[in-house]
N, C-alpha and C. Protein backbone atom coordinates (compact mmCIF):
# COMPACT_ATOMS: atom_id res chain seq x y z
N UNK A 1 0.82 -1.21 0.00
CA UNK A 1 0.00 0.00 0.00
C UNK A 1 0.85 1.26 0.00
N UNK A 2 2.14 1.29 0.64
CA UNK A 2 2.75 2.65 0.41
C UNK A 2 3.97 2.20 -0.03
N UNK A 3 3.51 1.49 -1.54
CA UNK A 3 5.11 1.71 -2.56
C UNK A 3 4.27 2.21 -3.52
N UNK A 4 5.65 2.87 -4.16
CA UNK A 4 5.01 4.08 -5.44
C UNK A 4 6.34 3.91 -6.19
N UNK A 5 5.98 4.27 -7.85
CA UNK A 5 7.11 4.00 -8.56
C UNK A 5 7.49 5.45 -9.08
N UNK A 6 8.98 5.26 -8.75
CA UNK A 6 9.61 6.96 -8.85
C UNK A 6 10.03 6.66 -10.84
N UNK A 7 9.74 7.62 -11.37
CA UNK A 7 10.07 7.96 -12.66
C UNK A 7 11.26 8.73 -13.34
N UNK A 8 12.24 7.65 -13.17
CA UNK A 8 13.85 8.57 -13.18
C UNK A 8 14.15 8.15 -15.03
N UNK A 9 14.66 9.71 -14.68
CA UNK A 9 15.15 10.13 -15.92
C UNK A 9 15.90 9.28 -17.20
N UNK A 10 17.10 8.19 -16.85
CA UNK A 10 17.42 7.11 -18.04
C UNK A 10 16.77 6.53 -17.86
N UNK A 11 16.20 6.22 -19.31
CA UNK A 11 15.08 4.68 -19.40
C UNK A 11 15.77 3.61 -19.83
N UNK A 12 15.37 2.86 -20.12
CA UNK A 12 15.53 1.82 -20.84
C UNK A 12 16.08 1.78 -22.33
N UNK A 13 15.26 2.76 -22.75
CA UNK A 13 15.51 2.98 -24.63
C UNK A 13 16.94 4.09 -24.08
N UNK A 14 17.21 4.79 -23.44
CA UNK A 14 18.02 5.60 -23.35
C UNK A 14 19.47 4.66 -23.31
N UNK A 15 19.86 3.37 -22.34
CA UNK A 15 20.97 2.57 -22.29
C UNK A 15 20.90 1.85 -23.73
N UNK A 16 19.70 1.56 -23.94
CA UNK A 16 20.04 0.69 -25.40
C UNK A 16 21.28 1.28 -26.63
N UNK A 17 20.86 3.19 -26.59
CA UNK A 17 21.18 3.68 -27.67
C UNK A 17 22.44 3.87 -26.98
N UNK A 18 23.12 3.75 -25.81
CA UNK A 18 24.14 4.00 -25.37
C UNK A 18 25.12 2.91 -25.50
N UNK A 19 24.15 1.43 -25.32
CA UNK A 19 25.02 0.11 -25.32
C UNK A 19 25.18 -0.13 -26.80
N UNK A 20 24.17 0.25 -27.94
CA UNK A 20 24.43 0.41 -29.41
C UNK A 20 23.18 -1.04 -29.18
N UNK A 21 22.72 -1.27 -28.62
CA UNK A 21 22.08 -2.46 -29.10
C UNK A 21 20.32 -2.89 -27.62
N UNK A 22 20.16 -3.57 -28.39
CA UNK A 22 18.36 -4.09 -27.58
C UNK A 22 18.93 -4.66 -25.97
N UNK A 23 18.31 -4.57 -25.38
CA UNK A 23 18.09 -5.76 -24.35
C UNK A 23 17.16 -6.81 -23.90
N UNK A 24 17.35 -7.75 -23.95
CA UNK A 24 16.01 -8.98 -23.96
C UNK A 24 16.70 -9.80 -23.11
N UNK A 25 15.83 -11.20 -22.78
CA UNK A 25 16.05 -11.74 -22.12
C UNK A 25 15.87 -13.26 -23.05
N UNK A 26 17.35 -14.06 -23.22
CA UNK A 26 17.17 -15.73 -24.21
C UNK A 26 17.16 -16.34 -22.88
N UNK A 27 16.11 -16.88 -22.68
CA UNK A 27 15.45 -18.10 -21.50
C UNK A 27 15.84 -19.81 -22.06
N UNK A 28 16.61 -20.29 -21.34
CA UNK A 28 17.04 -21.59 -21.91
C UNK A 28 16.83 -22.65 -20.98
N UNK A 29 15.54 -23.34 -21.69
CA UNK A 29 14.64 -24.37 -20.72
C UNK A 29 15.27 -26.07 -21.07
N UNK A 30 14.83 -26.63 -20.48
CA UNK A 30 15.33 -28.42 -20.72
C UNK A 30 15.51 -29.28 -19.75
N UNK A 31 15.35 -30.22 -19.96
CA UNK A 31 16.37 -31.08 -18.88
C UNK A 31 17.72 -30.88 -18.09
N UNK A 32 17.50 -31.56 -16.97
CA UNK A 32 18.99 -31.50 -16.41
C UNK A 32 20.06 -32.13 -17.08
N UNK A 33 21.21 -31.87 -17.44
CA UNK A 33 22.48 -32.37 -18.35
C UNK A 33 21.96 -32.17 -20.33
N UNK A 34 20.92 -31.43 -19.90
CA UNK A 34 20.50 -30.81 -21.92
C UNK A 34 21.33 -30.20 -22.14
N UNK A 35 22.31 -29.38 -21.76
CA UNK A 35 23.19 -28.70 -22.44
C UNK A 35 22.83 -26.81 -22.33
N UNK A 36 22.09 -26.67 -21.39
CA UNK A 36 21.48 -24.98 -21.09
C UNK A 36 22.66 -24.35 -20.96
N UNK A 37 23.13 -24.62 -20.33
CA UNK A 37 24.28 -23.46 -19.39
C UNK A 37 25.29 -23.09 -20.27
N UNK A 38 25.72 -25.02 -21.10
CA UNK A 38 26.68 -25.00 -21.70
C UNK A 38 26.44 -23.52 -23.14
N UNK A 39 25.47 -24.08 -23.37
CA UNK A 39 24.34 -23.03 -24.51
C UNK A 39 24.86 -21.97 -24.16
N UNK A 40 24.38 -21.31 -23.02
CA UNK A 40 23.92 -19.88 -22.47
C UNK A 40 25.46 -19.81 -22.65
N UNK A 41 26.44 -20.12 -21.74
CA UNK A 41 27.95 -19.34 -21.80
C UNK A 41 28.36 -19.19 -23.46
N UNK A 42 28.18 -20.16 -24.29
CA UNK A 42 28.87 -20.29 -25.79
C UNK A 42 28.16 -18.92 -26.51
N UNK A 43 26.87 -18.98 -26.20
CA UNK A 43 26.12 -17.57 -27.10
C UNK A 43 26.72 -16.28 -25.95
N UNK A 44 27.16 -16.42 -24.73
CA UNK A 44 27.47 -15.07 -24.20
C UNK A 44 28.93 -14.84 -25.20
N UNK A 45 29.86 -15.64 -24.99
CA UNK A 45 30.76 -15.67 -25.67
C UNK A 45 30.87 -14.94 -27.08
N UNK A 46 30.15 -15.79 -27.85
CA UNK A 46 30.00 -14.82 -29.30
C UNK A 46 29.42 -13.56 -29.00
N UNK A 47 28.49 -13.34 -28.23
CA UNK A 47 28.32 -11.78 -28.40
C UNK A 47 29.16 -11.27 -27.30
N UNK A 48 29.69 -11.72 -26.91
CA UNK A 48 30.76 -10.73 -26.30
C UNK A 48 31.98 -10.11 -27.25
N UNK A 49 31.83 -10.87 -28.01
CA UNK A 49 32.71 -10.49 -29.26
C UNK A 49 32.26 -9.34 -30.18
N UNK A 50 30.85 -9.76 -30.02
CA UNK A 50 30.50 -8.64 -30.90
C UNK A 50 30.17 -7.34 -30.10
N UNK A 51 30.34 -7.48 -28.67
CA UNK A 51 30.32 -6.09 -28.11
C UNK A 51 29.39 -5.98 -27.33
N UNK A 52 28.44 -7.01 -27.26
CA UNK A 52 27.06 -7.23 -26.75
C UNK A 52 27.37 -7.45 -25.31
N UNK A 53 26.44 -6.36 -24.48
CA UNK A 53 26.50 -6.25 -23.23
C UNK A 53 25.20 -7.29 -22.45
N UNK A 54 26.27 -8.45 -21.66
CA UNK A 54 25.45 -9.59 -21.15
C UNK A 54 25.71 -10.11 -19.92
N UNK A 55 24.48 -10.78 -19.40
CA UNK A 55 24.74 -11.44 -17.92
C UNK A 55 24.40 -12.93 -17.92
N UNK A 56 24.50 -13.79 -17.10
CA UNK A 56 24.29 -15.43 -17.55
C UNK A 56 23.55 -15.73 -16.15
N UNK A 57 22.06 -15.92 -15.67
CA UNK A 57 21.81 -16.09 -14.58
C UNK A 57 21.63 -17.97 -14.88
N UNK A 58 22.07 -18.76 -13.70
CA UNK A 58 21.66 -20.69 -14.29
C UNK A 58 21.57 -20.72 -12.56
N UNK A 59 20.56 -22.28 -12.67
CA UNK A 59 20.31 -22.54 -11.57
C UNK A 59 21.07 -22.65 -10.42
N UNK A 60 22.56 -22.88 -10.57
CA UNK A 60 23.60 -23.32 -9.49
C UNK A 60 23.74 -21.99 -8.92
N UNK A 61 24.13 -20.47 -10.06
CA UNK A 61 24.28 -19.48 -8.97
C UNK A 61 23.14 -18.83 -8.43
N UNK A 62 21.94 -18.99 -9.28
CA UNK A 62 20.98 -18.46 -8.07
C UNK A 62 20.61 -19.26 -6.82
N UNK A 63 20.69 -20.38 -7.07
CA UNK A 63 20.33 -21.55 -5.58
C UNK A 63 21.53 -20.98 -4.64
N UNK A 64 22.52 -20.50 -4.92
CA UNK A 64 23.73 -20.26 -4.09
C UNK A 64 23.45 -18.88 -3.46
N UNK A 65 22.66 -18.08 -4.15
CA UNK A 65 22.16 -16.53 -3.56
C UNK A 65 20.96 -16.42 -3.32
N UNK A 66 20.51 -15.83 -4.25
CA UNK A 66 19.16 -14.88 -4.25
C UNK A 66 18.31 -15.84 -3.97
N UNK A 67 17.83 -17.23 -4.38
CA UNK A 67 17.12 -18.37 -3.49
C UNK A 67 18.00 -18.98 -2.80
N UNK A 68 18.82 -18.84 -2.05
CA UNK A 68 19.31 -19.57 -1.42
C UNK A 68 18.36 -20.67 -0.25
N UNK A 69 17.94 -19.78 0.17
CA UNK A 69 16.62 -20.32 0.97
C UNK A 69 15.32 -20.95 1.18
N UNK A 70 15.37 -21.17 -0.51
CA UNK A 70 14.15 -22.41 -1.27
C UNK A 70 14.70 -23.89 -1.12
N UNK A 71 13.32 -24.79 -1.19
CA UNK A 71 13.92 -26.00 -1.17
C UNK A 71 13.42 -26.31 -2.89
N UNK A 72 13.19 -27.59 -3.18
CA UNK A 72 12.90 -28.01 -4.40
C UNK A 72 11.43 -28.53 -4.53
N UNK A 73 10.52 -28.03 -3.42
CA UNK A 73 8.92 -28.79 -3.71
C UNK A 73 8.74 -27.55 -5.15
N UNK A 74 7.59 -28.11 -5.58
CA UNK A 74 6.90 -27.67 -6.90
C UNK A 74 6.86 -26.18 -6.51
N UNK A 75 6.29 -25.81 -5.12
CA UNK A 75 5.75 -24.52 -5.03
C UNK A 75 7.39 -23.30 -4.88
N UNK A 76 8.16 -24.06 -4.48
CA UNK A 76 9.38 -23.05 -4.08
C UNK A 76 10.05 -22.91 -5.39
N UNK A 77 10.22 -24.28 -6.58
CA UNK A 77 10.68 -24.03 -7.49
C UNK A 77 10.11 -22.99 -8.53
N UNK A 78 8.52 -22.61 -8.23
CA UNK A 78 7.76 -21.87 -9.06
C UNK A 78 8.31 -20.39 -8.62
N UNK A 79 8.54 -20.20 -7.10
CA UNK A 79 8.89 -19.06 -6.26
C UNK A 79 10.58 -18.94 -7.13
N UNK A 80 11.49 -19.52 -7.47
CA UNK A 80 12.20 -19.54 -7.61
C UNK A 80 12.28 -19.06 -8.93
N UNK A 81 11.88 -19.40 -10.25
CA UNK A 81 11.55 -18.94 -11.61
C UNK A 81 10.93 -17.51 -11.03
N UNK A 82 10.39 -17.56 -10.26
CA UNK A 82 9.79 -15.64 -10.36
C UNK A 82 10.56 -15.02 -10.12
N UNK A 83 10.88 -15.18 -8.97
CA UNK A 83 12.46 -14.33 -8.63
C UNK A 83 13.72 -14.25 -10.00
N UNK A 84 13.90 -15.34 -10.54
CA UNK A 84 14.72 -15.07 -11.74
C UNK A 84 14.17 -14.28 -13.18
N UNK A 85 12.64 -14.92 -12.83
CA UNK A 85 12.16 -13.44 -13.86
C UNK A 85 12.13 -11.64 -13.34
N UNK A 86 11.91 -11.74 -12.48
CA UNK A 86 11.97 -10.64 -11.88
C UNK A 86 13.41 -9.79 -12.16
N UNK A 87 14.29 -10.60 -11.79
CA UNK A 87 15.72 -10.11 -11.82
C UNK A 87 15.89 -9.84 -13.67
N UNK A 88 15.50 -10.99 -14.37
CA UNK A 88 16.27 -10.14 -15.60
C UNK A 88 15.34 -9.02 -15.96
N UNK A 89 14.20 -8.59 -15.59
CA UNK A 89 13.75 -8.01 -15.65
C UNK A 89 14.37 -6.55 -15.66
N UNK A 90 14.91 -6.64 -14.19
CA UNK A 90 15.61 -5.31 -14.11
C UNK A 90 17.16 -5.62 -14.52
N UNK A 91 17.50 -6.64 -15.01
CA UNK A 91 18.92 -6.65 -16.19
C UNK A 91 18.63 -6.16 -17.06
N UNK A 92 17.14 -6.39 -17.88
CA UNK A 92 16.84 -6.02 -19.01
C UNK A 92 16.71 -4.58 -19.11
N UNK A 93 16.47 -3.82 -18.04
CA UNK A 93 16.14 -2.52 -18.23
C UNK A 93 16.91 -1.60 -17.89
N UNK A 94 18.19 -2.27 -17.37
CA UNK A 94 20.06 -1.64 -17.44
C UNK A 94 20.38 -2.35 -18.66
N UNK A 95 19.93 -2.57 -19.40
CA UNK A 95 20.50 -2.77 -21.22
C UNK A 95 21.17 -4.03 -20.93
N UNK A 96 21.10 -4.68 -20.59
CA UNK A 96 21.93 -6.10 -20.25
C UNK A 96 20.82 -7.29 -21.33
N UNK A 97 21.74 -7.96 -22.20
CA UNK A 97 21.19 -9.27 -22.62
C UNK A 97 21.25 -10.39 -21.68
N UNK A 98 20.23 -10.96 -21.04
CA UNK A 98 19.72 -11.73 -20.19
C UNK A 98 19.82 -13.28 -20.75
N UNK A 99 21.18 -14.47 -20.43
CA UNK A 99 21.05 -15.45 -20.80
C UNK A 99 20.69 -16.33 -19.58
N UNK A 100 19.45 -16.63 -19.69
CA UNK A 100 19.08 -17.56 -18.44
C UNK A 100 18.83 -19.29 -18.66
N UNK A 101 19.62 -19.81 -17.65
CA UNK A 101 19.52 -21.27 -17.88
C UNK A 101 18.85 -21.82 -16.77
N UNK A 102 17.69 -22.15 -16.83
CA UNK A 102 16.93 -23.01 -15.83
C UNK A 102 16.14 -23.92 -16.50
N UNK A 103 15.94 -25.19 -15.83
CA UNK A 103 15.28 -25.92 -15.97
C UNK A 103 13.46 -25.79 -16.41
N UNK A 104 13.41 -25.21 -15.53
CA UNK A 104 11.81 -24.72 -15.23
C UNK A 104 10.73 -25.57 -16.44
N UNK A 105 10.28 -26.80 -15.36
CA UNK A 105 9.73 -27.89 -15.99
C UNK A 105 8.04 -27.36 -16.31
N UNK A 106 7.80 -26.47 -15.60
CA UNK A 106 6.25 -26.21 -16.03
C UNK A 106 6.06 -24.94 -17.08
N UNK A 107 5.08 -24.68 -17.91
CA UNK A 107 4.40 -24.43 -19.31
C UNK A 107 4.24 -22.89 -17.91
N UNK A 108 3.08 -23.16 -17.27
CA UNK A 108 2.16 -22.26 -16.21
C UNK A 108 4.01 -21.10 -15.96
N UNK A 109 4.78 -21.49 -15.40
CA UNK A 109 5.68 -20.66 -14.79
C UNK A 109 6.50 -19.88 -15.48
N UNK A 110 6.68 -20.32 -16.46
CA UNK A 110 7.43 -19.96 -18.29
C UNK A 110 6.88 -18.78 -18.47
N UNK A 111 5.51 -19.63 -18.82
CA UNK A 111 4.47 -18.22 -18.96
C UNK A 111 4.21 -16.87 -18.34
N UNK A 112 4.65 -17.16 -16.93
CA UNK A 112 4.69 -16.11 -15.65
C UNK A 112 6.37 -14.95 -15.77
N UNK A 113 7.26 -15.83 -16.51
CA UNK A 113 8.10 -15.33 -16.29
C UNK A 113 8.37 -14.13 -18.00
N UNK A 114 7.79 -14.77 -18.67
CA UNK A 114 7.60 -14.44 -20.58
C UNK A 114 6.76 -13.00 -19.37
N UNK A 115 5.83 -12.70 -18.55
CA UNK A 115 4.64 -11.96 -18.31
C UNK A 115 5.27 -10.89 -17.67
N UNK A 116 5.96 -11.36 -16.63
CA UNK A 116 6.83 -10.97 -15.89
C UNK A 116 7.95 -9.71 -16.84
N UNK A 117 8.83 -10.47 -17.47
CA UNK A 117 9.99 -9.61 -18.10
C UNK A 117 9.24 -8.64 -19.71
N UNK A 118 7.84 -9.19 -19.76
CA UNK A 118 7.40 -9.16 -21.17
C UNK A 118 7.61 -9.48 -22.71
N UNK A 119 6.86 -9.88 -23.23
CA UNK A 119 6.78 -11.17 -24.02
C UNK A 119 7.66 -10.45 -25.46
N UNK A 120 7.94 -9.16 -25.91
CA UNK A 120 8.51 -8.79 -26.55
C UNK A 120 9.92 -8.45 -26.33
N UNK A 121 10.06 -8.83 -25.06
CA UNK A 121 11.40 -8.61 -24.55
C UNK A 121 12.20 -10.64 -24.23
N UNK A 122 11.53 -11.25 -24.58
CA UNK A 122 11.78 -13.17 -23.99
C UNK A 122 11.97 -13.65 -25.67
N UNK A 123 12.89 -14.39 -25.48
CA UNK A 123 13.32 -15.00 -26.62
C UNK A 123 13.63 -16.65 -25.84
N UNK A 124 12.57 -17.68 -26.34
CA UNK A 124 12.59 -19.36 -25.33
C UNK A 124 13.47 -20.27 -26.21
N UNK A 125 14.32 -20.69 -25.98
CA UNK A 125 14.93 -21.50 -26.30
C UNK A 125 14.87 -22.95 -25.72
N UNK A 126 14.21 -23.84 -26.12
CA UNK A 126 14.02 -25.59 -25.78
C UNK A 126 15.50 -26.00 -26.01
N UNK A 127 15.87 -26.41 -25.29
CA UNK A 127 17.15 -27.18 -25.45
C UNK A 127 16.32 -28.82 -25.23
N UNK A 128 15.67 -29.27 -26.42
CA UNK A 128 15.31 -30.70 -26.58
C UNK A 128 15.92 -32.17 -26.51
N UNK A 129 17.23 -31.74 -25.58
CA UNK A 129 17.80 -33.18 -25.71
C UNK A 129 17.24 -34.53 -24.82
N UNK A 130 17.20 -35.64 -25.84
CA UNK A 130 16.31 -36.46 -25.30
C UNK A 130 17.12 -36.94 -23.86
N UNK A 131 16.06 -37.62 -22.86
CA UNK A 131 16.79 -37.54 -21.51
C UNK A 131 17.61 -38.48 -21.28
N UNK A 132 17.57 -39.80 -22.16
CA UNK A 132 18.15 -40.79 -22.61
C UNK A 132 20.12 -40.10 -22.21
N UNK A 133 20.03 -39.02 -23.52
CA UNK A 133 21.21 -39.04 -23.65
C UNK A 133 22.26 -37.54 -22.38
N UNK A 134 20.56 -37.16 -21.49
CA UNK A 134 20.80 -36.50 -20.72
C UNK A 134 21.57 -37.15 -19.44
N UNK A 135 20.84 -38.34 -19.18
CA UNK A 135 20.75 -39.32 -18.05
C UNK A 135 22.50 -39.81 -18.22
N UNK A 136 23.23 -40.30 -19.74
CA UNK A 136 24.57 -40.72 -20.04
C UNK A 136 25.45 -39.61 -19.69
N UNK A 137 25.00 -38.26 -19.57
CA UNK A 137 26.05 -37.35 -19.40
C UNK A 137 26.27 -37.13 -17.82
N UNK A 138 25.16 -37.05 -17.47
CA UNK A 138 24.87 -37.03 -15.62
C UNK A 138 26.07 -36.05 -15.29
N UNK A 139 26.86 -35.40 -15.35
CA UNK A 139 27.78 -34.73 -15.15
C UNK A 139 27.84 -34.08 -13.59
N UNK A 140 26.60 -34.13 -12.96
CA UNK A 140 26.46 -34.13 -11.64
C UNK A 140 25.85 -34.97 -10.75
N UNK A 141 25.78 -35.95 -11.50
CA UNK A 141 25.07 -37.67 -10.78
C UNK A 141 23.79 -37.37 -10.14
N UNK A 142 22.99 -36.22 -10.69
CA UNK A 142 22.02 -36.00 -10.43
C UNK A 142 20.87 -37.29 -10.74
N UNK A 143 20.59 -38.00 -11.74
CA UNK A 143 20.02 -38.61 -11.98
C UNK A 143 20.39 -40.03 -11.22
N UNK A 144 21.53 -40.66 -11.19
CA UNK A 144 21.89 -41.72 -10.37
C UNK A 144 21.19 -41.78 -8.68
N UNK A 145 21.42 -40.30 -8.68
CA UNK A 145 21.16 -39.84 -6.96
C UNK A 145 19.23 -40.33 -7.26
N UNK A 146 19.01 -39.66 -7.87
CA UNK A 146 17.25 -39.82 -8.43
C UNK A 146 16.78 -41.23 -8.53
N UNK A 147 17.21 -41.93 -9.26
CA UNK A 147 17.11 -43.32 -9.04
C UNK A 147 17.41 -44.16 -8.07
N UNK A 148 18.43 -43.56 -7.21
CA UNK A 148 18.63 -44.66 -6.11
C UNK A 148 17.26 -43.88 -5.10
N UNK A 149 16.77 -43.13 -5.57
CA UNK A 149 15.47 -42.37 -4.63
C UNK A 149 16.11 -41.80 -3.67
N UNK A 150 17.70 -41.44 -3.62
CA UNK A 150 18.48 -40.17 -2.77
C UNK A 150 17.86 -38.56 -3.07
N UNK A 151 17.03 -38.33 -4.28
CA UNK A 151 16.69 -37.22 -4.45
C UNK A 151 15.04 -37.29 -4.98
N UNK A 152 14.06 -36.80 -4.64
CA UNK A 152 12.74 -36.62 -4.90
C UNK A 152 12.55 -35.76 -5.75
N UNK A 153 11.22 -36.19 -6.62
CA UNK A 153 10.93 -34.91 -7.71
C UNK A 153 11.61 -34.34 -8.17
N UNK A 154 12.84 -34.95 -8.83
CA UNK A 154 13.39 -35.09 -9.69
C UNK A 154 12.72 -34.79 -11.67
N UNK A 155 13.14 -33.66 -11.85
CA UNK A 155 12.48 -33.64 -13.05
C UNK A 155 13.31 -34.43 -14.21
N UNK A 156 12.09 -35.30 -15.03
CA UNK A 156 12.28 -36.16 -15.68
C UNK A 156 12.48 -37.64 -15.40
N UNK A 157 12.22 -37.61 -14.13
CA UNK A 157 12.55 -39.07 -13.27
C UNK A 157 11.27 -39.32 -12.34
N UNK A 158 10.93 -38.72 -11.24
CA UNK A 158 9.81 -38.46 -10.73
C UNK A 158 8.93 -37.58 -11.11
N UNK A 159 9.48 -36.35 -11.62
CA UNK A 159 8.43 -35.21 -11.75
C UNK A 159 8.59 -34.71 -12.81
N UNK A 160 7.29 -34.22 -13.74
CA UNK A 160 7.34 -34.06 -15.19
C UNK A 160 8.14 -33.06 -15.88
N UNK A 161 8.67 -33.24 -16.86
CA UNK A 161 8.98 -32.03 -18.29
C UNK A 161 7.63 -31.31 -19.03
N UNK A 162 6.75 -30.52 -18.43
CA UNK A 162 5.89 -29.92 -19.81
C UNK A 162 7.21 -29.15 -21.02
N UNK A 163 7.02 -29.38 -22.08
CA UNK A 163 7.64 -29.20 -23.01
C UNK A 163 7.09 -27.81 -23.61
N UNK A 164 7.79 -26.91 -24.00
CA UNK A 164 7.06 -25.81 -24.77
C UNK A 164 6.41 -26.19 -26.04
N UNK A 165 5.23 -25.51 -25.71
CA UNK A 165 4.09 -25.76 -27.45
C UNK A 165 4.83 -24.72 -28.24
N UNK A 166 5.82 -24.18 -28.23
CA UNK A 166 5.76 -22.93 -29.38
C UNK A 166 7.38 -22.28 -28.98
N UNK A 167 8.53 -22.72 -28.58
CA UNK A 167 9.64 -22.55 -28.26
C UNK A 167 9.98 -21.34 -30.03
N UNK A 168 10.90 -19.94 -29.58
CA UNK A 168 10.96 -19.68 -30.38
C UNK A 168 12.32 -20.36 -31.33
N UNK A 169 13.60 -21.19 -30.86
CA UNK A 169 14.29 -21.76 -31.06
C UNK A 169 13.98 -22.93 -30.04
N UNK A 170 14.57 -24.42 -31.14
CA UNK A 170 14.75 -25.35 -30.76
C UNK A 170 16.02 -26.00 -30.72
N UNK A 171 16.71 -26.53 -29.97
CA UNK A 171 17.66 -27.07 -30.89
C UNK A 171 18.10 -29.27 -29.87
N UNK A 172 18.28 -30.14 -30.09
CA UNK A 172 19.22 -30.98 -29.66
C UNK A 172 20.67 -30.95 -29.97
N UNK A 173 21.16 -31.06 -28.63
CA UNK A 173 22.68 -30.81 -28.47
C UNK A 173 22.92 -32.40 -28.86
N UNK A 174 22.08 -33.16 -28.58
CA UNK A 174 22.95 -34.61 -29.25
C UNK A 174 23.01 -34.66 -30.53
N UNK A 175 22.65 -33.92 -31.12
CA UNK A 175 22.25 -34.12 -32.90
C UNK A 175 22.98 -32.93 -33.47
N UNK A 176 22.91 -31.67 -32.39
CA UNK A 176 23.50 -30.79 -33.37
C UNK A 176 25.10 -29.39 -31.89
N UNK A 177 25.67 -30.04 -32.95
CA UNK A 177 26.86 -29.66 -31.89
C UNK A 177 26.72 -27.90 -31.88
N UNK A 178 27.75 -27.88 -30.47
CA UNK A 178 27.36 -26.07 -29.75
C UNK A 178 27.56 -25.66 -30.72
N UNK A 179 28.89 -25.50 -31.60
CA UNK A 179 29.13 -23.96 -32.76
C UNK A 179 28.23 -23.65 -33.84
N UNK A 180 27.55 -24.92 -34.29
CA UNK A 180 26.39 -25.10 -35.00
C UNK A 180 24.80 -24.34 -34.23
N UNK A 181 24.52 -24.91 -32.87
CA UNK A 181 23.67 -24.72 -31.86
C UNK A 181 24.03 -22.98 -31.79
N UNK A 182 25.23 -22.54 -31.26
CA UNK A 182 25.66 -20.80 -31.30
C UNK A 182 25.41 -20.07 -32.49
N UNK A 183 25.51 -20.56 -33.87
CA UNK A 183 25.06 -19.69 -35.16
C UNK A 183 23.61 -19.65 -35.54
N UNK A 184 22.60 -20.96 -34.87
CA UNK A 184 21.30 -20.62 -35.26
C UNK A 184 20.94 -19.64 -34.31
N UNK A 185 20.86 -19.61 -33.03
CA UNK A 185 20.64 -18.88 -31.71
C UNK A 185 20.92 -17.24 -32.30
N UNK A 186 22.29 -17.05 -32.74
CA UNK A 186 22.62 -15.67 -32.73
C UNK A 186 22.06 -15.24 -34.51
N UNK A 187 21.83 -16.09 -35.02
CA UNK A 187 20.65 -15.57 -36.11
C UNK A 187 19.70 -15.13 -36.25
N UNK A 188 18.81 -15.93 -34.97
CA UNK A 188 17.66 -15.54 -33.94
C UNK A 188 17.78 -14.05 -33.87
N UNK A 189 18.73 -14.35 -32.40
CA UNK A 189 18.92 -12.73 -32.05
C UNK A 189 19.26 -11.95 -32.93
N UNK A 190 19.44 -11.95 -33.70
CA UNK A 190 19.95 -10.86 -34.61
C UNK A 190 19.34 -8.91 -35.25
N UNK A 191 18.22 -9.72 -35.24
CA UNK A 191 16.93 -8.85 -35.82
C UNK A 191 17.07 -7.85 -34.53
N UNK A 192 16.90 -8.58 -32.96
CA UNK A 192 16.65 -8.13 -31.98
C UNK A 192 17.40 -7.47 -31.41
N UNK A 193 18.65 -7.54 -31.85
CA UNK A 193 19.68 -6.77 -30.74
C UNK A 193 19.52 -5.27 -32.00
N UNK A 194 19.40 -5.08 -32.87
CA UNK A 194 19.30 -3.55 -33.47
C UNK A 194 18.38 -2.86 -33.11
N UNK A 195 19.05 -2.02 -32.98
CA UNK A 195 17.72 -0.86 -32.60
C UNK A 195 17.15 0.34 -33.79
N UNK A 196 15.45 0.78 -33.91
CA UNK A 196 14.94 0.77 -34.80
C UNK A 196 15.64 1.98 -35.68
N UNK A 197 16.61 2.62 -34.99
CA UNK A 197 17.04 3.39 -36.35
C UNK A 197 18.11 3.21 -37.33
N UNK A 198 18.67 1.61 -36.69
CA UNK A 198 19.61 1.23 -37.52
C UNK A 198 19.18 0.73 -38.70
């Protein structure tokens, strides 16, 4: 009841024309061991080259901070996607390209977070790798732990993947390798990072 929003002088469009380029937010959803993070750092990479001003939020460093204090039931993980929408939110509006890697197994929370940062500002990326070849990489024995029933609700093991109906990029990392996976992505972006008087 007594917060009010103060109306300061740089906006948003004002850092863009300063950073030379858009700010949005590429959301990179999938399975555990799909290849997100790996994704998210390889596309920060190339546009760091090209000058593109970016941040990489993934589940390990926000569980380590800003949720530190969530556990993993359905309802904290939903609490948890808000808070990370929230945040690129205000990355997005210090001109920062927003590469986010989370899991975030539900359609409902996606949606909250696309609502959240706004839907002309979210670019979804499915990282579709089947879990088969997710489960062989295990790179954090997450899934072993899941099966011996050391870890609950486990997505993709106990607890479901809704899959995006309408991902604006798709890609499998078992089928199609990162430098390949990094040139469709930043083709994507492409349109998006100019701004309209270029």
């Amino acid at each position: 009841m007594n917060i009010a929003s103060h109306n300061f002088n740089i906006t948003q469009e004002a850092r863009a024309k300063q950073n030379g380029h858009n700010a949005f937010v590429v959301w990179f959803t999938g399975l555990s061991g799909s290849g997100k993070s790996t994704l998210a750092n390889a596309v920060e990479m190339a546009l760091a080259k090209k000058g593109i001003h970016t941040y990489i939020l993934d589940g390990d460093s926000v569980r380590n901070g800003l949720s530190a204090g969530l556990s993993f039931s359905e309802e904290d993980r939903r609490e948890n996607i808000r808070r990370v929408a929230e945040t690129s939110k205000l990355m997005v509006d210090a001109g920062l390209v927003v590469l986010a890697a989370f899991v975030s197994p539900y359609i409902e929370e996606r949606e909250n977070a696309k609502r959240i940062v706004g839907y002309a500002n979210f670019v979804e990326v499915f990282v579709n790798t089947p879990i088969e070849v997710c489960e062989r990489r295990d790179t954090k024995g997450l899934y072993a732990k899941a099966r011996a029933g050391e870890i609950q609700d486990f997505t993709g093991v106990d607890a479901p993947y809704e899959s995006p109906r309408a991902a604006d990029i798709e890609i499998d990392t078992s089928l199609i390798p990162v430098n390949e996976a990094v040139a469709i992505i930043l083709n994507q972006l492409a349109p998006k990072l100019k701004l309209r008087n270029e």
